[in-house]
N, C-alpha and C. Protein backbone atom coordinates (compact mmCIF):
# COMPACT_ATOMS: atom_id res chain seq x y z
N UNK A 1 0.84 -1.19 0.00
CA UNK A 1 0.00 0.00 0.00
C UNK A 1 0.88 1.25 0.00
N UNK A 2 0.30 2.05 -0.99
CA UNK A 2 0.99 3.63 -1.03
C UNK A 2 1.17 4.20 0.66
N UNK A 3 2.05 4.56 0.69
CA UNK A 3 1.94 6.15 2.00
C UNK A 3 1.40 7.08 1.81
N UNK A 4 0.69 7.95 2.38
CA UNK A 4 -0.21 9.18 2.14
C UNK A 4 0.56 10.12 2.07
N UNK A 5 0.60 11.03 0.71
CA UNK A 5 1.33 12.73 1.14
C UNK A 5 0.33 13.77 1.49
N UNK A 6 0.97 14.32 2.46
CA UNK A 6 0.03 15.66 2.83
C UNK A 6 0.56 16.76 1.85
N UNK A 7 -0.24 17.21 1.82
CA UNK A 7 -0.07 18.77 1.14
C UNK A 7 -0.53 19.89 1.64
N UNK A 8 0.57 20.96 2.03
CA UNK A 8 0.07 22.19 3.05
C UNK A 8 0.13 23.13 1.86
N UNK A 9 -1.13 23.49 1.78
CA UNK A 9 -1.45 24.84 -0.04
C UNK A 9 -1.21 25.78 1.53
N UNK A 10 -0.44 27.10 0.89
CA UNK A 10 -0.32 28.67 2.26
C UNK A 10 -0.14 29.52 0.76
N UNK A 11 -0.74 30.64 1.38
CA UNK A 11 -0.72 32.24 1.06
C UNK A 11 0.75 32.93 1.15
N UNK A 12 1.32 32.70 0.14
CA UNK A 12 2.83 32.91 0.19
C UNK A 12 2.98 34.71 0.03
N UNK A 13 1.83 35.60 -0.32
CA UNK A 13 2.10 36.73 -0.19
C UNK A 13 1.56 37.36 1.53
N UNK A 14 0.96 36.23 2.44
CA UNK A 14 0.27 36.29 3.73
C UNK A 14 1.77 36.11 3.92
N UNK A 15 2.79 35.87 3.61
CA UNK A 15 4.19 35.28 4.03
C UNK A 15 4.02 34.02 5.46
N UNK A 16 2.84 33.20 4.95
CA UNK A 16 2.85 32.06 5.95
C UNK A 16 3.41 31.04 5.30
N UNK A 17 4.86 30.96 4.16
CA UNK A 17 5.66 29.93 3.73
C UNK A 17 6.45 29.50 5.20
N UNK A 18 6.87 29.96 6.12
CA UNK A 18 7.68 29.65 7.13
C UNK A 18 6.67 28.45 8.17
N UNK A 19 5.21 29.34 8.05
CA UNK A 19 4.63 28.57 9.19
C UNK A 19 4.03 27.11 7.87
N UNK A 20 4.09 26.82 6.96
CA UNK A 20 4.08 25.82 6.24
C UNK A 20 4.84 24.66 6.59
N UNK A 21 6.19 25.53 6.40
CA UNK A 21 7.52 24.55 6.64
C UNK A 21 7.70 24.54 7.91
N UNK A 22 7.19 25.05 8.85
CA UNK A 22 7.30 24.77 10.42
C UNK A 22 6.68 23.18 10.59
N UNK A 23 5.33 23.42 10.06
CA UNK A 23 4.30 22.22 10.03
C UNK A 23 4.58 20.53 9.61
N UNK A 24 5.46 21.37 7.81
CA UNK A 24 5.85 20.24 7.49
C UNK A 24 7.13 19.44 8.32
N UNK A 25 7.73 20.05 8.59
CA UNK A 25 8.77 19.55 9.19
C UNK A 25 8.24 19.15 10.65
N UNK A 26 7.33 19.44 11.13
CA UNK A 26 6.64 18.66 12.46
C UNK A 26 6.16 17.35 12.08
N UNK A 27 5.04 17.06 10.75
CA UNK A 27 4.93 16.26 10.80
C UNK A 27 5.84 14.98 9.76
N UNK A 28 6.73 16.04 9.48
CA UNK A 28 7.68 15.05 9.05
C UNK A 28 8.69 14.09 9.90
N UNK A 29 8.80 14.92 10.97
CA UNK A 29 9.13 14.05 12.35
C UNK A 29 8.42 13.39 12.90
N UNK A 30 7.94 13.33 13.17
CA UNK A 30 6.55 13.13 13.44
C UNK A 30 5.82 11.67 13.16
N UNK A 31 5.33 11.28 11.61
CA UNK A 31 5.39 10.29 10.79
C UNK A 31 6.09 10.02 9.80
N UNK A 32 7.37 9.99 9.98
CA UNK A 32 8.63 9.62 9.43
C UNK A 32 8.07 8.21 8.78
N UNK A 33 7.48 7.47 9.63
CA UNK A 33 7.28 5.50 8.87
C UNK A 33 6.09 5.76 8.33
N UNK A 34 4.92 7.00 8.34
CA UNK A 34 3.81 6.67 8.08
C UNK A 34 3.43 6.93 6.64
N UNK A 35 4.08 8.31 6.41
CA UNK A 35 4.08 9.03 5.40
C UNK A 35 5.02 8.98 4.19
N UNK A 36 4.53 9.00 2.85
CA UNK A 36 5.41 9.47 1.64
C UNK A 36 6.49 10.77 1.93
N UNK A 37 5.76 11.66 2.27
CA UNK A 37 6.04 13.45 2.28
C UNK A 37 5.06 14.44 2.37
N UNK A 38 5.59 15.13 2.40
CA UNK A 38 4.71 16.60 2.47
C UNK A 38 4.92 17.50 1.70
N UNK A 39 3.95 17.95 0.90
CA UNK A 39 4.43 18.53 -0.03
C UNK A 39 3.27 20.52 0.14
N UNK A 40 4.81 20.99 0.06
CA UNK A 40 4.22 22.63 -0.25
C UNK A 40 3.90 23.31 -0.94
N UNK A 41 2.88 23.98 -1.55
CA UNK A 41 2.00 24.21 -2.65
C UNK A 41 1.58 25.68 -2.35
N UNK A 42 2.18 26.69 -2.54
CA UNK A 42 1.86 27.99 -2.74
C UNK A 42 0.52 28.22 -3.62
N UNK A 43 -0.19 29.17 -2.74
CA UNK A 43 -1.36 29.17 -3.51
C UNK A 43 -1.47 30.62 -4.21
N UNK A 44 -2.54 30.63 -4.96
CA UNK A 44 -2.83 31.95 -5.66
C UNK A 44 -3.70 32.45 -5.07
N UNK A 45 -4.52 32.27 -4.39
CA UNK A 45 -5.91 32.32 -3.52
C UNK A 45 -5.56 33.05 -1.98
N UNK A 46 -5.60 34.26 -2.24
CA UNK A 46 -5.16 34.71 -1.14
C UNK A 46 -5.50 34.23 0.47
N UNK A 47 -4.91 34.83 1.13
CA UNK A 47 -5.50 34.08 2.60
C UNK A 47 -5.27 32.50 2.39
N UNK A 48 -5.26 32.03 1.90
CA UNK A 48 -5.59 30.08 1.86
C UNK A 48 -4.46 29.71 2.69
N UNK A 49 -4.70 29.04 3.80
CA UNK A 49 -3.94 28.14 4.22
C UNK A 49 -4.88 26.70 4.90
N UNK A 50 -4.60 25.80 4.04
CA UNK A 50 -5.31 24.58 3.71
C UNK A 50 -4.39 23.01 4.18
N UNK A 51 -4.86 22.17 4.93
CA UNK A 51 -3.82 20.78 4.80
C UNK A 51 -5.15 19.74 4.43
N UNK A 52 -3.98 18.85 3.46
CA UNK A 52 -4.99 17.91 3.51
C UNK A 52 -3.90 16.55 3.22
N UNK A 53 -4.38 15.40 3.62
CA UNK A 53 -3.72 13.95 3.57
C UNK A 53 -4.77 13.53 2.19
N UNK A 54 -4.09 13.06 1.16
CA UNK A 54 -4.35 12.24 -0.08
C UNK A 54 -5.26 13.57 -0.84
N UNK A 55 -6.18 13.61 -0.74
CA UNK A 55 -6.89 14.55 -1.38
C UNK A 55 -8.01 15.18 -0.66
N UNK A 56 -8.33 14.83 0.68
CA UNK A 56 -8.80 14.93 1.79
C UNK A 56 -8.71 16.05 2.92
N UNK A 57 -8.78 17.51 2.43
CA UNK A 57 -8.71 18.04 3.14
C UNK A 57 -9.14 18.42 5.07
N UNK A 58 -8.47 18.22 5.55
CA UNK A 58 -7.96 17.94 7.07
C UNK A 58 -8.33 19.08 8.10
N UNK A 59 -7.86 20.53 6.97
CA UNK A 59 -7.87 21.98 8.06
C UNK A 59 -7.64 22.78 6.81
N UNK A 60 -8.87 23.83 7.12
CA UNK A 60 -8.47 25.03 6.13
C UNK A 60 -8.85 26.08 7.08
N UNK A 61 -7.66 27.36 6.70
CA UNK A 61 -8.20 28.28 8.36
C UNK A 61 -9.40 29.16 7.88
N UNK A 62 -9.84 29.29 6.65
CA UNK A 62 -10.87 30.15 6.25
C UNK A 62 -12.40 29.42 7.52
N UNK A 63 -12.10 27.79 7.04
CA UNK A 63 -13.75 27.34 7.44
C UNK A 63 -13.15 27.31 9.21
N UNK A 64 -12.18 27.37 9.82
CA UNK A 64 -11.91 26.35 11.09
C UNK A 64 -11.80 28.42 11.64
N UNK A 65 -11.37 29.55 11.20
CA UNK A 65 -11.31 30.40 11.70
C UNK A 65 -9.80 31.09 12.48
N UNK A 66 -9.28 29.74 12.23
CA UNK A 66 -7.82 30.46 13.22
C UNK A 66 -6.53 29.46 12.35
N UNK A 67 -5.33 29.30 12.41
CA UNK A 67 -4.45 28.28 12.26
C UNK A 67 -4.26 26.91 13.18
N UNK A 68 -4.03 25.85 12.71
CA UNK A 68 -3.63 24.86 13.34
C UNK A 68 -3.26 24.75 14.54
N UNK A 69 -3.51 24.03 15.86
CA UNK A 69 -2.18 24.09 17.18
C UNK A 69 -0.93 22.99 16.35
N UNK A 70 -0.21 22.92 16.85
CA UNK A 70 0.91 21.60 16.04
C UNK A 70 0.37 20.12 16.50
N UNK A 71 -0.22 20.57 17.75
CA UNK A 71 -0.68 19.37 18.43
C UNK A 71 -2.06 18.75 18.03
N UNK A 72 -2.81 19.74 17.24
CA UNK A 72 -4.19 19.46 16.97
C UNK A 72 -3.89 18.95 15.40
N UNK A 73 -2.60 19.30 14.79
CA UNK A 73 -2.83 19.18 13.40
C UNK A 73 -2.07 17.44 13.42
N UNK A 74 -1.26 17.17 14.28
CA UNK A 74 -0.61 15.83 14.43
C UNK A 74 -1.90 15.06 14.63
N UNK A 75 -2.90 15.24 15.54
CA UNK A 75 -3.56 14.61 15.98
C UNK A 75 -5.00 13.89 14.55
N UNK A 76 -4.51 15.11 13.66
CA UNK A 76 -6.02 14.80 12.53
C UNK A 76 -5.30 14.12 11.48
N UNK A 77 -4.05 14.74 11.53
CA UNK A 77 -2.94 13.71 10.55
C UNK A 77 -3.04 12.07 11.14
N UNK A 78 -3.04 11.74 12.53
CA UNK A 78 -2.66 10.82 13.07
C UNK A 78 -4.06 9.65 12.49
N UNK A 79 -5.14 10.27 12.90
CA UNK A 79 -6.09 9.52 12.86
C UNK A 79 -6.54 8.99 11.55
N UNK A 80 -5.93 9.83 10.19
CA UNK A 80 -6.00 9.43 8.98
C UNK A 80 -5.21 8.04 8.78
N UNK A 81 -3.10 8.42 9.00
CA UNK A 81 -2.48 7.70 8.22
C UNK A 81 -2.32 6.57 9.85
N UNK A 82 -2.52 6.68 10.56
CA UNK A 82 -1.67 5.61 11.83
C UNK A 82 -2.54 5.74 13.15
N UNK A 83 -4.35 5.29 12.80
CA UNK A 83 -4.95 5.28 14.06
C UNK A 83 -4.30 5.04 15.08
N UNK A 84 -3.56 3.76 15.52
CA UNK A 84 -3.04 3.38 16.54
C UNK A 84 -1.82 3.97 17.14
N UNK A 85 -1.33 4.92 16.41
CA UNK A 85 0.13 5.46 16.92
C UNK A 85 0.01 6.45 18.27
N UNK A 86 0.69 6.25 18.68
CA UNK A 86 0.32 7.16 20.24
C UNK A 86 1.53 8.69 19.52
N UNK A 87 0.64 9.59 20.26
CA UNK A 87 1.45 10.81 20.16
C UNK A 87 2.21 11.01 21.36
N UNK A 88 2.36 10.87 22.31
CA UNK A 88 3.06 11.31 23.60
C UNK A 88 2.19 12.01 23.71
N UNK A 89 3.29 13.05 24.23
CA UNK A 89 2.93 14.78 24.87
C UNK A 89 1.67 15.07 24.13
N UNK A 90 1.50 14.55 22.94
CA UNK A 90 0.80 15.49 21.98
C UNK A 90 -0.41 15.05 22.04
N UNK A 91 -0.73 13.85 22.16
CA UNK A 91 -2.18 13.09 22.26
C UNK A 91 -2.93 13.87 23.05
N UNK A 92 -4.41 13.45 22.59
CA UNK A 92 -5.68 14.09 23.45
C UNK A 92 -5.59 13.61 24.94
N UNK A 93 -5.62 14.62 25.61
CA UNK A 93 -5.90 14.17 27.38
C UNK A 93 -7.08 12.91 27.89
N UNK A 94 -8.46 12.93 26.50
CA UNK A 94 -9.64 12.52 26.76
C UNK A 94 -9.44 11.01 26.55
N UNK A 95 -7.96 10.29 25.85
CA UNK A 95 -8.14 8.83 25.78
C UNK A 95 -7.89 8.54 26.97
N UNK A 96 -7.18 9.12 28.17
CA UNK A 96 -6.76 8.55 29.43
C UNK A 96 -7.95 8.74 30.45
N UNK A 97 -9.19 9.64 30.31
CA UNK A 97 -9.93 9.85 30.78
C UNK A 97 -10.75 8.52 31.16
């Protein structure tokens, strides 16, 4: 079976290319075994900052209202490519509940 690439589309004149590559490189650590890559996709569409796994968009801040936490965006990545993978630190408080 293929690995899933994410693709983070950002507003490169919003100059959110940095917080792109912040992301990618989180979850490139992150799911190092799970994932193909991540791939960065400058958009034309102003404002857009969008993730999505396969073609599946995940988080766009127009509909969600704010940007990603790192911890919230691992967590929607997680549940796509590696239900079972534990995040540490990063996991929801509510599975130990």
């Amino acid at each position: 079976m293929m690995k899933p690439t994410i693709t983070i589309v950002y507003c490169p004149k919003c100059g959110w290319m940095l917080r792109a590559a912040y992301f990618a490189q989180e979850l490139l650590g992150t799911f190092v075994d799970d994932i193909y890559g991540v791939t960065l996709v400058p958009s034309e569409i102003s404002g857009r900052f969008a993730v999505s796994v396969q073609e599946q968009v995940i988080f766009d801040r127009k509909t969600m209202g704010q940007f990603p936490e790192t911890k919230e965006l691992k967590q929607l990545v997680r549940d796509l490519v590696n239900p079972a993978k534990s995040l540490g630190h990063s996991d929801n408080n509510e599975k130990a509940r």
